[in-house]
C-alpha atoms as a PDB file:
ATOM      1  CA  UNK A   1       0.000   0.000   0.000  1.00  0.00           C
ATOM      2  CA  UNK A   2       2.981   2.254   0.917  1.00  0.00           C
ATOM      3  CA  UNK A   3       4.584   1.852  -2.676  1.00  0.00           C
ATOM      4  CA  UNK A   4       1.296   2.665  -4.135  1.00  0.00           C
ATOM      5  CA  UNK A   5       0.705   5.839  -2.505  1.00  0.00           C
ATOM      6  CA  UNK A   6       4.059   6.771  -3.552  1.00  0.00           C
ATOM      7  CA  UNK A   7       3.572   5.915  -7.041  1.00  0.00           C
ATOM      8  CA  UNK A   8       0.407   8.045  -7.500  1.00  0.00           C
ATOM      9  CA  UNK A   9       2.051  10.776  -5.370  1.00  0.00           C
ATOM     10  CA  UNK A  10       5.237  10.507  -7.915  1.00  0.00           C
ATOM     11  CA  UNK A  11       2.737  10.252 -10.865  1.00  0.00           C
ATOM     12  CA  UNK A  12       0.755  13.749  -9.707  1.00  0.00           C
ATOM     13  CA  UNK A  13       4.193  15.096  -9.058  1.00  0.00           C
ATOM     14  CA  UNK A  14       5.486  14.404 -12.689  1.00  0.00           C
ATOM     15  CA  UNK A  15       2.067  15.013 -14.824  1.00  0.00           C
ATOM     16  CA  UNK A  16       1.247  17.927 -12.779  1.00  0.00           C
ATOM     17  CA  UNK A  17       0.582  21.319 -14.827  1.00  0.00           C
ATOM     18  CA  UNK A  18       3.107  24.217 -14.378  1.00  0.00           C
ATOM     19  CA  UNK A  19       3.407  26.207 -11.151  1.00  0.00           C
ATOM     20  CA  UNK A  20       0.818  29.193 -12.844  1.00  0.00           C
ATOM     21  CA  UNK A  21      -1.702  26.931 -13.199  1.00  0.00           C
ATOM     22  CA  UNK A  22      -1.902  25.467 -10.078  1.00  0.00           C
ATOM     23  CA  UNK A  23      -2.558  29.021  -8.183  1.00  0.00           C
ATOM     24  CA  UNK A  24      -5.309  27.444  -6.038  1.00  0.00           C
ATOM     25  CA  UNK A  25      -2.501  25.412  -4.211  1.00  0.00           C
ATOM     26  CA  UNK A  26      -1.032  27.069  -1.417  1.00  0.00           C
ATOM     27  CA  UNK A  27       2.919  26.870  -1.942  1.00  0.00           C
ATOM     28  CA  UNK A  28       3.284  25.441   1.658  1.00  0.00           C
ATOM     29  CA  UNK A  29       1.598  22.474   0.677  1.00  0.00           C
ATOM     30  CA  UNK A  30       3.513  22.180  -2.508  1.00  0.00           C
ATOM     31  CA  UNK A  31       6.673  22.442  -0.778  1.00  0.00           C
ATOM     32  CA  UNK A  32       5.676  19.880   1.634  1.00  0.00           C
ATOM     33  CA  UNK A  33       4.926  17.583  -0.864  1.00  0.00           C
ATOM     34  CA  UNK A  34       8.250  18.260  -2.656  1.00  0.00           C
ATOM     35  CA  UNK A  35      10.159  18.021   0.331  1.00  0.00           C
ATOM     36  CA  UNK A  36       8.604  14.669   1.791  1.00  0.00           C
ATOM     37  CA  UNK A  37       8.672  12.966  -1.679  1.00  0.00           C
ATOM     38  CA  UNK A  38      12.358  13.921  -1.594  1.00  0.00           C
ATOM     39  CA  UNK A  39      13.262  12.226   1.154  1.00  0.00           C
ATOM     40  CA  UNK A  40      11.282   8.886   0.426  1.00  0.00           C
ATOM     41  CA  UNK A  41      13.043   8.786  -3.282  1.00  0.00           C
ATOM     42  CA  UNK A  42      16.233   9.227  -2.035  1.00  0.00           C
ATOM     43  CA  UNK A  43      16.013   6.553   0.630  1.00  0.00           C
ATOM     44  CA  UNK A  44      13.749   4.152  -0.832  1.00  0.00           C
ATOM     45  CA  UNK A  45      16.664   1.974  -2.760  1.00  0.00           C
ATOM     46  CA  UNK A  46      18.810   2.228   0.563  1.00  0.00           C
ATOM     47  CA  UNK A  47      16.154   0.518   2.781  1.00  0.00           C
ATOM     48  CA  UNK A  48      15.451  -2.048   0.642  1.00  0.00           C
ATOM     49  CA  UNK A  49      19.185  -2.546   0.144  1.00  0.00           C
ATOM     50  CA  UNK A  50      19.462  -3.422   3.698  1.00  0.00           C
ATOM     51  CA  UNK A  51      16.576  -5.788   3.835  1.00  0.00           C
ATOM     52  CA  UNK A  52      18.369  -8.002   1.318  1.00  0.00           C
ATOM     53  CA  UNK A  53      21.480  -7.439   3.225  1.00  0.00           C
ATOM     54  CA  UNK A  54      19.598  -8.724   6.507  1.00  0.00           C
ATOM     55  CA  UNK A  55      18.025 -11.728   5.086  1.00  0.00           C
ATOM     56  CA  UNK A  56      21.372 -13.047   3.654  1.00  0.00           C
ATOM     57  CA  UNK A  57      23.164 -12.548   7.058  1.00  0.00           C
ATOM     58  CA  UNK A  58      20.224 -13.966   9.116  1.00  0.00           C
ATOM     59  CA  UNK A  59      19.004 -16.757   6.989  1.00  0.00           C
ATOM     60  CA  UNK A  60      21.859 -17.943   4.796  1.00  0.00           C
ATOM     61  CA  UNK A  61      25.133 -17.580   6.274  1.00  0.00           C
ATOM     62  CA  UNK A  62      25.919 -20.331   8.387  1.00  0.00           C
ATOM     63  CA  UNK A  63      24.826 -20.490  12.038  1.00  0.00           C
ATOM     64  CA  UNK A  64      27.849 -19.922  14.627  1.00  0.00           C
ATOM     65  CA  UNK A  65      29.931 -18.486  11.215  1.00  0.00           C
ATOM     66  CA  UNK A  66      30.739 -15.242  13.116  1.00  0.00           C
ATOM     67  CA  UNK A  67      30.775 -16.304  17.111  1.00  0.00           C
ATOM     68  CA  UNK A  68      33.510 -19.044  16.349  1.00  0.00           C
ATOM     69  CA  UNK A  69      35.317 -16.447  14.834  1.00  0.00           C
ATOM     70  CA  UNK A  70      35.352 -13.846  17.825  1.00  0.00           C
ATOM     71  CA  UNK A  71      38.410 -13.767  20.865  1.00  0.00           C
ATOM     72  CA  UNK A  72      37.956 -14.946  24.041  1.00  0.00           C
ATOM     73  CA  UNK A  73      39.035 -11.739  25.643  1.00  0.00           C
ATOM     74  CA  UNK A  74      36.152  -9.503  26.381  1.00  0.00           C
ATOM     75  CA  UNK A  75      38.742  -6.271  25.968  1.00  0.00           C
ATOM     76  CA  UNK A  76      39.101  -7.125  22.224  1.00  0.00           C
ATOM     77  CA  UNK A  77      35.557  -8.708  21.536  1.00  0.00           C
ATOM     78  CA  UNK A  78      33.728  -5.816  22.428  1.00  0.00           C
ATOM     79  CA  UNK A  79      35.518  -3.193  20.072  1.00  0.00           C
ATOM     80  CA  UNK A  80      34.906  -6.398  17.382  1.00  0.00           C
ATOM     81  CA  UNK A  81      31.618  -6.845  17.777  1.00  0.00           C
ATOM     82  CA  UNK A  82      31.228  -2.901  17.303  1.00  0.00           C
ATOM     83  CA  UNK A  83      32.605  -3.395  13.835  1.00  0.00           C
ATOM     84  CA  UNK A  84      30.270  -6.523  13.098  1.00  0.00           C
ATOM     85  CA  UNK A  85      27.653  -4.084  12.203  1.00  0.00           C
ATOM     86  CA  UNK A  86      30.062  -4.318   8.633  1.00  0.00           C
ATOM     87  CA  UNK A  87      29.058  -7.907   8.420  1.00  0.00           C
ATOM     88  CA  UNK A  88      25.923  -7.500   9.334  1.00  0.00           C
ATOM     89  CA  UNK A  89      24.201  -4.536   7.882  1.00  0.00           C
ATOM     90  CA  UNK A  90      20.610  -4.240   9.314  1.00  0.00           C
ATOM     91  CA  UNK A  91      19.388  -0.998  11.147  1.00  0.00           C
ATOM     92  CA  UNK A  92      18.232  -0.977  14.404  1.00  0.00           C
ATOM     93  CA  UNK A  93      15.435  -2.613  13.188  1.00  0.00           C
ATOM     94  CA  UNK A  94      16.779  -5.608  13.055  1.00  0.00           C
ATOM     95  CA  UNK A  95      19.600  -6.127  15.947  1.00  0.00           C
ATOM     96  CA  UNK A  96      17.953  -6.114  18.839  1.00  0.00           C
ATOM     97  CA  UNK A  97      16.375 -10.158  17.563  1.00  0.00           C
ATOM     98  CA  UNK A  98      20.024 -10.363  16.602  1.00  0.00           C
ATOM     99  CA  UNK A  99      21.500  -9.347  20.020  1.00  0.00           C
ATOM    100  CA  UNK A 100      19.484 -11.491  21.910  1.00  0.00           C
ATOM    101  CA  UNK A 101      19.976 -14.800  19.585  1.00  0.00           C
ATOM    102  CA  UNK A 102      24.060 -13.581  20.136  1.00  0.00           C
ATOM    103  CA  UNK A 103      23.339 -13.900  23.508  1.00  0.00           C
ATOM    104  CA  UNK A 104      21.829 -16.982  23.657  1.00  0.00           C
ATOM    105  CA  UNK A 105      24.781 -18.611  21.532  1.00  0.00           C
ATOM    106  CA  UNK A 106      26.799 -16.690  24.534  1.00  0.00           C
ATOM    107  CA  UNK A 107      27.707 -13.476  24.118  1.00  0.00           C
ATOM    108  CA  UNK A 108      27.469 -11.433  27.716  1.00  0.00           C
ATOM    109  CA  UNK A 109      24.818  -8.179  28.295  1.00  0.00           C
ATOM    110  CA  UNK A 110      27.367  -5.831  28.021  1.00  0.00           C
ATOM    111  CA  UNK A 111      29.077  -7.229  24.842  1.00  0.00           C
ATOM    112  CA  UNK A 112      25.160  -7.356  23.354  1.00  0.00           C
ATOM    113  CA  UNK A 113      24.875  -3.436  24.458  1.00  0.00           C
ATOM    114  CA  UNK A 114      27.907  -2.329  22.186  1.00  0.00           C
ATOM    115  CA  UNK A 115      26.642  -4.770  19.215  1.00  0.00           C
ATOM    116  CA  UNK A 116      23.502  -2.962  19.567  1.00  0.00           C
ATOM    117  CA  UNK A 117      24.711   0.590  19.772  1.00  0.00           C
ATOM    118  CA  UNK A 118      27.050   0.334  17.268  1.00  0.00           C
ATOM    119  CA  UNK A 119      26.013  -1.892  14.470  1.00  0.00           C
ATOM    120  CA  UNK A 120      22.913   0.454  13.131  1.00  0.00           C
ATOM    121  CA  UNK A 121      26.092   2.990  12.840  1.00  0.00           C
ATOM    122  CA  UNK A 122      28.653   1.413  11.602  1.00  0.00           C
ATOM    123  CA  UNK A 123      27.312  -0.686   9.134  1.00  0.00           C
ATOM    124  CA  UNK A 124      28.128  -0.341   5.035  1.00  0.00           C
ATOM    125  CA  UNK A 125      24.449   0.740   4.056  1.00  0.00           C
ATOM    126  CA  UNK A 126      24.543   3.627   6.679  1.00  0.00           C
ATOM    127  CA  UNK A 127      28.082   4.778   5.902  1.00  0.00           C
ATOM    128  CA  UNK A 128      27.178   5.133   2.333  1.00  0.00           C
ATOM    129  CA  UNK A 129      24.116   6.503   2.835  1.00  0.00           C
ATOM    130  CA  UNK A 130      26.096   9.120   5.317  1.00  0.00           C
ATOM    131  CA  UNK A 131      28.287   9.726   2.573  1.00  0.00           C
ATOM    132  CA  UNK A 132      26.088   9.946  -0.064  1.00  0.00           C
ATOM    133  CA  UNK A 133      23.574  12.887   1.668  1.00  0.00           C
ATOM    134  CA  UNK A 134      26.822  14.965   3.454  1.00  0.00           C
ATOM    135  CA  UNK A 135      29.906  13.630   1.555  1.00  0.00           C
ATOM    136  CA  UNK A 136      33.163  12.671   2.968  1.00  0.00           C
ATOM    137  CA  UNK A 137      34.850  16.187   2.990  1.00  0.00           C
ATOM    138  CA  UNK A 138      33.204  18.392   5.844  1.00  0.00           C
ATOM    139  CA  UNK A 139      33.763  15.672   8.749  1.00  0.00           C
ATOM    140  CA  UNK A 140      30.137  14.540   8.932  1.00  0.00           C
ATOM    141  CA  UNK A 141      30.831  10.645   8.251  1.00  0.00           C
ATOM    142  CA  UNK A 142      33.691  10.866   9.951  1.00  0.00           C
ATOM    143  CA  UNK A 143      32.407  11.671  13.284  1.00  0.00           C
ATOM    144  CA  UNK A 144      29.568   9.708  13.066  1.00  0.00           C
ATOM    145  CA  UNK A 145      31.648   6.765  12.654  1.00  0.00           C
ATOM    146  CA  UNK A 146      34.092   7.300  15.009  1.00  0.00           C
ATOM    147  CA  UNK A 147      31.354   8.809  17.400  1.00  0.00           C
ATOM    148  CA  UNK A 148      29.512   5.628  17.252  1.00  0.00           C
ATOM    149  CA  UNK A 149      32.209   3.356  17.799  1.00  0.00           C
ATOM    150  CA  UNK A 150      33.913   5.220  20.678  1.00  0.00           C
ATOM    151  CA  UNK A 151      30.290   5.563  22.953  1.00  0.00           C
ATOM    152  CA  UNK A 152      28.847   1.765  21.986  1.00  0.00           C
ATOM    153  CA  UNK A 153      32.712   0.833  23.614  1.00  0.00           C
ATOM    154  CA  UNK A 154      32.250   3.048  26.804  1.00  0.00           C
ATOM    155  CA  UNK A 155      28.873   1.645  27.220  1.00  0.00           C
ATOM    156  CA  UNK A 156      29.934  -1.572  26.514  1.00  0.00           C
ATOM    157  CA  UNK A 157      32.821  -1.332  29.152  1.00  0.00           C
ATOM    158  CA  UNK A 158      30.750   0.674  31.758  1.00  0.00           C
ATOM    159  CA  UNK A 159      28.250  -2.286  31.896  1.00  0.00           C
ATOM    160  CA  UNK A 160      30.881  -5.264  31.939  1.00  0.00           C
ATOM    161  CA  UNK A 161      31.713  -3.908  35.345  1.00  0.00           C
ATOM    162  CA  UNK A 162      28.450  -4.306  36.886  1.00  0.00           C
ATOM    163  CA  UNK A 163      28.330  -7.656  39.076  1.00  0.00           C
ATOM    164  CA  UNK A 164      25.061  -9.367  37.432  1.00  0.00           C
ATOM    165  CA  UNK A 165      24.682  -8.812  34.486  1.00  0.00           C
ATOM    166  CA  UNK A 166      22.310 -11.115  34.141  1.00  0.00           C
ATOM    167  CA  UNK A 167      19.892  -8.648  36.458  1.00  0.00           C
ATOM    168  CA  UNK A 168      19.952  -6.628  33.581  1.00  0.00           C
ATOM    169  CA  UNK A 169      17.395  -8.370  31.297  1.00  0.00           C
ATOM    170  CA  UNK A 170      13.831  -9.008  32.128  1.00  0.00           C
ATOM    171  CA  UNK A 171      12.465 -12.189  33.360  1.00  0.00           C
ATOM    172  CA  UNK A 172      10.573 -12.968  29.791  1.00  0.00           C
ATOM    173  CA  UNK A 173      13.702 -12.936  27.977  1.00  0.00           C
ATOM    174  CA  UNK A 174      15.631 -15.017  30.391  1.00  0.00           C
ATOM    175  CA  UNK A 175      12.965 -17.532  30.141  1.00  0.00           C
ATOM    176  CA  UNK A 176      11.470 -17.555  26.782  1.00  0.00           C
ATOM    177  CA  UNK A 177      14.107 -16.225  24.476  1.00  0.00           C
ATOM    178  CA  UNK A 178      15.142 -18.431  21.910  1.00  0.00           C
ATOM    179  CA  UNK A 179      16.689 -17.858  18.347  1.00  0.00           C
ATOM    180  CA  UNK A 180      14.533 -18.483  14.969  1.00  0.00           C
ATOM    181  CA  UNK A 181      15.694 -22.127  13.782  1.00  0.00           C
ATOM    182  CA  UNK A 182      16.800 -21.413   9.948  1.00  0.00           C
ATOM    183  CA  UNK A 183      17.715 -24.695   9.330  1.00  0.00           C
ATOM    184  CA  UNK A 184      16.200 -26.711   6.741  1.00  0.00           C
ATOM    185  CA  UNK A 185      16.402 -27.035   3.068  1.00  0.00           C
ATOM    186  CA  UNK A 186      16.526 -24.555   0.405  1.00  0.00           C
ATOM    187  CA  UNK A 187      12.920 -24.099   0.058  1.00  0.00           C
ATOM    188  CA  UNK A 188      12.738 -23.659   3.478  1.00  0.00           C
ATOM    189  CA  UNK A 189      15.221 -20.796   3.170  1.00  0.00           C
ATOM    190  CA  UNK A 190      13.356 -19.476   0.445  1.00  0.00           C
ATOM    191  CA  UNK A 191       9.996 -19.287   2.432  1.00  0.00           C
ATOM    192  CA  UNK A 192      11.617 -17.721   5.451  1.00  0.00           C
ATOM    193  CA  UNK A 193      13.687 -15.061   3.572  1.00  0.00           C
ATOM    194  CA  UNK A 194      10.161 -14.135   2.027  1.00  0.00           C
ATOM    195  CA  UNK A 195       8.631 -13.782   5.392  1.00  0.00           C
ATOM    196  CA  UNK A 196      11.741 -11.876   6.809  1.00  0.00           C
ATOM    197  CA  UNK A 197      11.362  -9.339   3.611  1.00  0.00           C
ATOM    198  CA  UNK A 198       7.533  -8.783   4.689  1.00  0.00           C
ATOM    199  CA  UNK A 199       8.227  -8.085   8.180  1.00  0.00           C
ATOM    200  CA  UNK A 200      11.487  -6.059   7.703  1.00  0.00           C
ATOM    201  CA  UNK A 201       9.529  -4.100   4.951  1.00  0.00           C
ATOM    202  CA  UNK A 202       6.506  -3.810   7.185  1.00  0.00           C
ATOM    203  CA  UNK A 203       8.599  -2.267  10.327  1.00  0.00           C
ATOM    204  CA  UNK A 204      10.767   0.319   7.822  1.00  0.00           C
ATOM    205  CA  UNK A 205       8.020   1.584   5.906  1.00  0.00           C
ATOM    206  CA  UNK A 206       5.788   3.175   8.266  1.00  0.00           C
ATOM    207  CA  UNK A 207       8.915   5.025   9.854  1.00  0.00           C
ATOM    208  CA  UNK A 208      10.153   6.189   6.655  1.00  0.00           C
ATOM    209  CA  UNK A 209       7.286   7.551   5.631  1.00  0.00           C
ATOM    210  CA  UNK A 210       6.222   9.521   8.573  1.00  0.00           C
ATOM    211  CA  UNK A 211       9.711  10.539   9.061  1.00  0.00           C
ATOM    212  CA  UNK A 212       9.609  12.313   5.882  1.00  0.00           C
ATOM    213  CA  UNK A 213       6.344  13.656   6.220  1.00  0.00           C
ATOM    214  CA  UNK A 214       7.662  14.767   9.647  1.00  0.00           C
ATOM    215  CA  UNK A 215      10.361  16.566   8.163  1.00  0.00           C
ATOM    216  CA  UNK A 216       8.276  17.869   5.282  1.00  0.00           C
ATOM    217  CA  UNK A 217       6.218  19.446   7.813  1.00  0.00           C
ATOM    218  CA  UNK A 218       8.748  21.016  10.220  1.00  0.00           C
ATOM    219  CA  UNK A 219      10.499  22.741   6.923  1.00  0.00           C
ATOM    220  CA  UNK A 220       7.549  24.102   6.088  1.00  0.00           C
ATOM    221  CA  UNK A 221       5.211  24.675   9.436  1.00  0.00           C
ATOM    222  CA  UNK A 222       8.351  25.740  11.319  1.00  0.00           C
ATOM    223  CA  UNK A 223       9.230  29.833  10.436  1.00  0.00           C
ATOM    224  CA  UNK A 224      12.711  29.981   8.790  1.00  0.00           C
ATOM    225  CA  UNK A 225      13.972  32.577  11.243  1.00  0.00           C
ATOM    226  CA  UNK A 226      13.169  29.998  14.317  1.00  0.00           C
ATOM    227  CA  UNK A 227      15.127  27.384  12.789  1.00  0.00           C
ATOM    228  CA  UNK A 228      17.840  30.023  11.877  1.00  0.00           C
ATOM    229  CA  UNK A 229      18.024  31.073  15.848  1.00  0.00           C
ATOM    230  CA  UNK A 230      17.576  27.886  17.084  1.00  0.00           C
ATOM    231  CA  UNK A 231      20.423  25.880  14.526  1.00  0.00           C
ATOM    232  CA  UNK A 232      22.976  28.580  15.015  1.00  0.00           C
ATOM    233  CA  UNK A 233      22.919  28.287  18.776  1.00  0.00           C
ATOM    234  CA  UNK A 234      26.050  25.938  19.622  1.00  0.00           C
ATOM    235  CA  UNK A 235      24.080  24.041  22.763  1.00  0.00           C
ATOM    236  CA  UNK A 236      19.950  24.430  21.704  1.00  0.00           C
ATOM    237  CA  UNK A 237      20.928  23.233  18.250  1.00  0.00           C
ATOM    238  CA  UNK A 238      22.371  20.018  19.833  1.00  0.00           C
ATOM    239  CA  UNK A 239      19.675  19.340  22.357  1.00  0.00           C
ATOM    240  CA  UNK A 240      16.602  20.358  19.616  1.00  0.00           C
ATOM    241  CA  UNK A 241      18.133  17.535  16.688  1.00  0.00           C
ATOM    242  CA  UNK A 242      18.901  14.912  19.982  1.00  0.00           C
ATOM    243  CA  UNK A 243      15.352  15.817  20.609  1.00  0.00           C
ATOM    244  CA  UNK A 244      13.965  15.085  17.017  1.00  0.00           C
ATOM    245  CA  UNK A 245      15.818  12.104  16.925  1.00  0.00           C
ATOM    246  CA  UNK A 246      14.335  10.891  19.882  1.00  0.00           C
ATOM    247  CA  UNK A 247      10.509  11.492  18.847  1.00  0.00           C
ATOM    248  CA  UNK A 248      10.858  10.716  14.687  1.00  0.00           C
ATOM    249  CA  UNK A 249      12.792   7.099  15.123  1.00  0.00           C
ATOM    250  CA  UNK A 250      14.007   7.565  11.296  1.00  0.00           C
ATOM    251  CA  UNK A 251      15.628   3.850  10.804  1.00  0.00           C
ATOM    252  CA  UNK A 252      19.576   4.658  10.291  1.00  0.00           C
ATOM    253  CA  UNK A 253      19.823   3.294   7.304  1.00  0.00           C
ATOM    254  CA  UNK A 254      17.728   6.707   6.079  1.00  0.00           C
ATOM    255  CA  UNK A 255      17.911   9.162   8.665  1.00  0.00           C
ATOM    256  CA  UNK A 256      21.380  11.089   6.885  1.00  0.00           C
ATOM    257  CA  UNK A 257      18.634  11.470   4.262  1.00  0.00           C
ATOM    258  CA  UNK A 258      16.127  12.892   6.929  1.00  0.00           C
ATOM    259  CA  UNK A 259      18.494  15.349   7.849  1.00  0.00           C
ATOM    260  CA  UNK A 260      20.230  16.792   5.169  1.00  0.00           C
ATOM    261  CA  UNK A 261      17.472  18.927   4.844  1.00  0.00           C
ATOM    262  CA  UNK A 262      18.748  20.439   8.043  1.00  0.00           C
ATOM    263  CA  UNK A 263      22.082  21.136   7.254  1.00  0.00           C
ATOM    264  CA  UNK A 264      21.813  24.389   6.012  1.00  0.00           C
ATOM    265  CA  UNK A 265      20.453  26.044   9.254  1.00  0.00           C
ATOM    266  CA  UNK A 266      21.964  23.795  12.227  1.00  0.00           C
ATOM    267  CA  UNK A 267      25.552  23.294  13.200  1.00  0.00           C
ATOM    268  CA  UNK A 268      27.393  20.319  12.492  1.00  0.00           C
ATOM    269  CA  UNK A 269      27.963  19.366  16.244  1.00  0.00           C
ATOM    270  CA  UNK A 270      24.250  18.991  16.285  1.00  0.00           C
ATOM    271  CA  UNK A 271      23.910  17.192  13.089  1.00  0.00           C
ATOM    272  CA  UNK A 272      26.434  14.334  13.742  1.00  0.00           C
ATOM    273  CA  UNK A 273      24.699  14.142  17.750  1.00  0.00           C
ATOM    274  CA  UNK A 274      21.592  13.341  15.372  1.00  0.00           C
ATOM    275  CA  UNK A 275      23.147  10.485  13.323  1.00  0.00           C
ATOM    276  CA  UNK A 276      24.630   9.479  16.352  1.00  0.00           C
ATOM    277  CA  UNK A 277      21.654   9.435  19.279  1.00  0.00           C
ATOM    278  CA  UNK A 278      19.172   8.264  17.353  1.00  0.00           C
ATOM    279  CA  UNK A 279      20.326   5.136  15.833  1.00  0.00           C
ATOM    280  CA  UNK A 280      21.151   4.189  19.593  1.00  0.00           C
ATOM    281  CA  UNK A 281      18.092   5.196  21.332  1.00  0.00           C
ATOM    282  CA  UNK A 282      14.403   6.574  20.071  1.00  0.00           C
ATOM    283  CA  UNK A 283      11.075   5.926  20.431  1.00  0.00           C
ATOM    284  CA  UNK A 284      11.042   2.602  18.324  1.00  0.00           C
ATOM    285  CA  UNK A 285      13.872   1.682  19.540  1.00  0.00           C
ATOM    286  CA  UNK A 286      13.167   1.817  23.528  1.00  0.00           C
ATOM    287  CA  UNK A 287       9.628  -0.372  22.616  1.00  0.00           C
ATOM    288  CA  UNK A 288      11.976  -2.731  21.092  1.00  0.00           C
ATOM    289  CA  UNK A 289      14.841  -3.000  23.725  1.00  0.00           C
ATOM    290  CA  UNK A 290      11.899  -3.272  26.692  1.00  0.00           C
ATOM    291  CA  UNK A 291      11.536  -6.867  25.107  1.00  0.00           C
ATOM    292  CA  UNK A 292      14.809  -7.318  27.086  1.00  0.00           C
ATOM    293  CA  UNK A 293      16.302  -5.144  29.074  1.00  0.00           C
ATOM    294  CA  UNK A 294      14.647  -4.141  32.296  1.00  0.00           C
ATOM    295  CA  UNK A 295      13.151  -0.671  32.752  1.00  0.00           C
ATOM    296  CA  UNK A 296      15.866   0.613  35.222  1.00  0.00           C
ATOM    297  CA  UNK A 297      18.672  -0.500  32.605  1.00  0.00           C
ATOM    298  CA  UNK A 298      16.598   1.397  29.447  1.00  0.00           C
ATOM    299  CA  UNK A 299      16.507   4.396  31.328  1.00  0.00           C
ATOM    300  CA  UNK A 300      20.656   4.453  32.317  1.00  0.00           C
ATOM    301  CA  UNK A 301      21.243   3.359  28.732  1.00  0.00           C
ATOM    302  CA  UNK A 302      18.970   6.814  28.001  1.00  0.00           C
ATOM    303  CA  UNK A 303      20.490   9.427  30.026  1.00  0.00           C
ATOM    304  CA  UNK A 304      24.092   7.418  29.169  1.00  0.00           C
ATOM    305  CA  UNK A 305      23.440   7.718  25.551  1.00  0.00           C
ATOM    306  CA  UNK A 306      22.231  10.866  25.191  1.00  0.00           C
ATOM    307  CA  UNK A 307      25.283  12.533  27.802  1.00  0.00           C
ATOM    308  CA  UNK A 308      27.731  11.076  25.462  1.00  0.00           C
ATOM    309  CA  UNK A 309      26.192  11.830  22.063  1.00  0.00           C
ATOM    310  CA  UNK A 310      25.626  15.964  23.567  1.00  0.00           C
ATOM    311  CA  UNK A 311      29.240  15.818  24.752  1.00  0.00           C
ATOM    312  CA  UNK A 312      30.116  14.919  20.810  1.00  0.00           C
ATOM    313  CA  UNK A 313      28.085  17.245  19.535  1.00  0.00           C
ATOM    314  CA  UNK A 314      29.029  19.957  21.557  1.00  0.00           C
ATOM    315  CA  UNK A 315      32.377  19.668  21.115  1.00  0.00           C
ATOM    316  CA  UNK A 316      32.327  19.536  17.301  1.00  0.00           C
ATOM    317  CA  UNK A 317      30.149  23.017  17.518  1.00  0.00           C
ATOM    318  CA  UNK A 318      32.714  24.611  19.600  1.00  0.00           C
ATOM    319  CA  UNK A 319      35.900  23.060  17.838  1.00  0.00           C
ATOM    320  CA  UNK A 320      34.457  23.601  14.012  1.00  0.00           C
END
């Protein structure tokens, strides 16, 4: 339903008549309409990129490939698993099933936590996506990357010190979490990858769209002179994009996309603190880690999260 309302929106777009006959539509709803369609053109290819990414790394690569593959010593799995977001390219989406079937096959909380918090980041649909919206030259990729990695690894080592780790995850996950069996034949495969593409497709879509209607709306509801004040400002530009972030839950593999749109009025501190927050924590993702982690532990992850993404963000502004 999503890619035909997007068709037929395209298909007005493109057969519309010329700007002087269309007087009797207001030119903030035209722009709105530009800017959201934008956004889901742009991004549309991406998404669907990493869906076919996801499948093959869920369904088809063999199972215990990567864990056999890891060292034993926490101090250099945990800035590996942070990279295995490169092997396994899904956004946030998808790794929080993936973190808990790694922790079945034995990973520990805390090594799950930086898998988590890094992999939406640094994985190769999100980097190029990154690079395609922003470039490599003005330090947005860059920091985003290295952003990422650095805070999933502080989190990750903050919470291997705690004594139980185990205390960490709710009582229906200890008991009932189990990972998918993809075993079977190759029709098998076939069927599964199928039903994986549906329900990938079915959790990206809605956010995609709204986020871009979201942002349509904001460039166009939101005066130009508020933005100006507000994006200029070293600290409220940082704190208003964490804050967007937070509320929109753009899926990563989009949200450089989302933003670009942005980058002529705010700061870069405050665009990178975007890239970086919300992957980690929104919204969609907090409904999504509750399946897991215990109340207490979403809310330090929060206020951890967020410290260390305004701290990034804020020092870019005043550095740049």
């Amino acid at each position: 339903m999503g890619v035909a309302v997007l068709g037929i929106m395209v298909a007005v777009r493109v057969f519309a008549p010329p700007a002087s006959a269309t007087s009797g539509m207001a030119a903030a709803a035209r722009d709105f309409v530009s800017l959201s369609i934008s956004v889901i053109i742009e991004s549309l290819p991406f998404v669907f990129l990493g869906i076919v990414l996801s499948i093959g790394v869920q369904i088809w690569l063999p199972e215990g490939f990567l864990l056999r593959r890891l060292p034993r010593s926490p101090a250099l799995r945990r800035p590996l698993l942070s990279l295995l977001g490169m092997l396994l390219p899904v956004c946030e989406c998808g790794n929080v099933p993936l973190a808990r079937g790694l922790i079945v096959k034995g990973l520990t909380v805390a090594e799950s936590m930086t898998f988590v918090f890094a992999a939406p980041i640094l994985n190769p649909v999100t980097i190029i996506t990154t690079q395609q919206a922003f470039g490599g030259g003005n330090g947005i990729l860059a920091s985003r990357i290295a952003g990422g990695f650095v805070i999933a690894n502080l989190i990750g080592w903050i919470y291997s010190r705690h004594p139980g780790q185990e205390s960490l995850l709710t009582v229906q996950f200890q008991e009932e979490c189990s990972l998918e069996d993809h075993a079977g034949g190759r029709n098998r495969r076939v069927q599964q990858s199928v039903q994986l593409f549906f329900r990938e497709t079915n959790a990206m879509m809605p956010a995609l769209f709204i986020g871009a209607a979201v942002a349509g709306l904001i460039q166009v509801g939101v005066p130009r002179d508020v933005l100006v004040a507000v994006g200029s400002d070293p600290v409220r530009s940082v704190l208003a994009l964490m804050l967007l972030a937070f509320v929109v839950a753009v899926c990563s593999n989009v949200d450089a996309f989302f933003i670009l749109s942005f980058g002529a009025t705010f700061m870069p501190g405050s665009i990178v603190a975007f890239l970086v927050f919300g992957p980690m924590i929104d919204v969609k993702m907090l409904a999504l880690l509750r399946t897991t982690f215990t109340a207490k532990t979403l809310l330090q992850l929060t206020l951890l999260a967020a410290l260390c993404a305004a701290v990034l963000g804020l020092g870019i502004n005043y550095v740049v």
